[in-house]
Protein backbone atom coordinates (compact mmCIF):
# COMPACT_ATOMS: atom_id res chain seq x y z
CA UNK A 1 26.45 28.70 60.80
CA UNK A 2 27.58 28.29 57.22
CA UNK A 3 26.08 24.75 55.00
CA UNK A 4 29.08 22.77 55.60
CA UNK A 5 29.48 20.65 52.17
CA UNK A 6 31.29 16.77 51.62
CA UNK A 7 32.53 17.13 48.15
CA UNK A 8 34.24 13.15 46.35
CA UNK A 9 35.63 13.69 43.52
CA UNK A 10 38.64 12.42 41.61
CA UNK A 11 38.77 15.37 39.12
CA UNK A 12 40.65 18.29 40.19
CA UNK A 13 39.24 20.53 37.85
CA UNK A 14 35.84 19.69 39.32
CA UNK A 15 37.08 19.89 42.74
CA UNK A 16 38.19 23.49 42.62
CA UNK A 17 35.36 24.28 40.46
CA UNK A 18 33.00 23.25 43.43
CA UNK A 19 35.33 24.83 46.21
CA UNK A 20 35.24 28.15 44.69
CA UNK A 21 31.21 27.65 44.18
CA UNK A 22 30.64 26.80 47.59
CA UNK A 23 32.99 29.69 49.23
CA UNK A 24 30.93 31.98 46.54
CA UNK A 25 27.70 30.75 48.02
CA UNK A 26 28.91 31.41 51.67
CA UNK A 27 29.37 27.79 52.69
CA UNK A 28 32.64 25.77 53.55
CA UNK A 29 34.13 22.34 52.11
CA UNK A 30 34.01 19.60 54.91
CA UNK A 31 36.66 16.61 54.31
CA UNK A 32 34.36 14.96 56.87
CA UNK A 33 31.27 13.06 55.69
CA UNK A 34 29.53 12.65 59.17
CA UNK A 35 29.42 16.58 59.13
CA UNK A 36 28.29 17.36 56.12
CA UNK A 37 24.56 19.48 55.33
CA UNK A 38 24.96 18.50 51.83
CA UNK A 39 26.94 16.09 49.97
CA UNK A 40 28.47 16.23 46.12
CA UNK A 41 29.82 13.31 44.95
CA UNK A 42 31.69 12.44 41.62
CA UNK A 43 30.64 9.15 40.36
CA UNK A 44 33.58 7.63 39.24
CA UNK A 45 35.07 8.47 42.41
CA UNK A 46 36.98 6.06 44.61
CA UNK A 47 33.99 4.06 46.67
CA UNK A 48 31.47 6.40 45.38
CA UNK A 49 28.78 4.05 45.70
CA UNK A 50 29.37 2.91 49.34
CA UNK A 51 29.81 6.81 50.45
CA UNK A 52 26.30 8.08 48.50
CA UNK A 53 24.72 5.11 50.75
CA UNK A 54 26.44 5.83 53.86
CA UNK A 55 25.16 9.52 53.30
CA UNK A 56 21.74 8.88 51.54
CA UNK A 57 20.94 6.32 54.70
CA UNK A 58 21.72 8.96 57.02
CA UNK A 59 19.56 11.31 55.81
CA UNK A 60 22.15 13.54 53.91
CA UNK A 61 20.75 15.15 50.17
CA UNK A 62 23.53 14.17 48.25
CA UNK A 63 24.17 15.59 44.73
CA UNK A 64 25.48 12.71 41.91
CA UNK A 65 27.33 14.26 38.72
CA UNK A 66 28.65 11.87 35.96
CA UNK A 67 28.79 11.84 32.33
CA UNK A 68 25.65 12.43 30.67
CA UNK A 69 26.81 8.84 28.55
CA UNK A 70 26.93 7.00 31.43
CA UNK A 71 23.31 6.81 32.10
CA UNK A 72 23.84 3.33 34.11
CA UNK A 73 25.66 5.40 36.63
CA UNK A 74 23.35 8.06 36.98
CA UNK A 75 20.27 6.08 37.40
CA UNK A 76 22.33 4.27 40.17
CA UNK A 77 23.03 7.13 41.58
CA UNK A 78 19.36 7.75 41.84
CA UNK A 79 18.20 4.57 42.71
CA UNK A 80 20.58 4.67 46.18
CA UNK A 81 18.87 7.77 47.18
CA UNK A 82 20.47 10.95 44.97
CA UNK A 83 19.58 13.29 42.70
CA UNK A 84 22.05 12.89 39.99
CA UNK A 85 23.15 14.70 37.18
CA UNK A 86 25.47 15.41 34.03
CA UNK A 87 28.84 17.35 34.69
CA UNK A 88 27.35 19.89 32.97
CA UNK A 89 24.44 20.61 35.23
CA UNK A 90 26.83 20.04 38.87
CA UNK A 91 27.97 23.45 39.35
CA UNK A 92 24.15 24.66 38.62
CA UNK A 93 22.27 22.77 40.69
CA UNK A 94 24.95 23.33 43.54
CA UNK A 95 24.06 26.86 43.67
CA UNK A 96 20.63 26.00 43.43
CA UNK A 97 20.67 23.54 46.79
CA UNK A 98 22.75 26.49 48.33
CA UNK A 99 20.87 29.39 48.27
């Protein structure tokens, strides 16, 4: 059965980027976070920081991306349970958790 992957993210670029990534990788975007293998999640997103604890408390490895400026974010993101990283490392270390 294919990784089945929540993605949150209020960029569209970013969302397509990571849809075509994960189809690439031979996995399948879940709009359903109690399903998900793996988790991505924007953080500037709507409610970002309730959904990475819902998913980090259940056990989910969840992937953080923000702004490499916003280093309050990140090391939020890390303190609730993620690994986070800058946009510029998202689409990386997505392939990397999916091979």
């Amino acid at each position: 059965m294919a990784k089945r992957v929540y993605v949150l993210t209020r960029d569209l670029l970013f969302r397509s980027k990571l849809r075509d990534l994960v189809a690439a990788m031979g996995a399948v975007i879940t709009r359903d976070a109690s399903v998900g293998d793996l988790a991505v999640i924007e953080l500037e997103a709507d409610a970002w920081e309730q959904r990475l604890q819902e998913l980090t408390g259940r056990g989910v490895p969840t992937l953080a991306f923000g702004a490499h400026v916003n280093a309050e974010l990140l090391r939020r993101a890390r303190e609730l349970g993620a690994e986070a990283v800058p946009n510029s490392q998202v689409e990386r270390r997505l392939t990397e958790l999916l091979e």
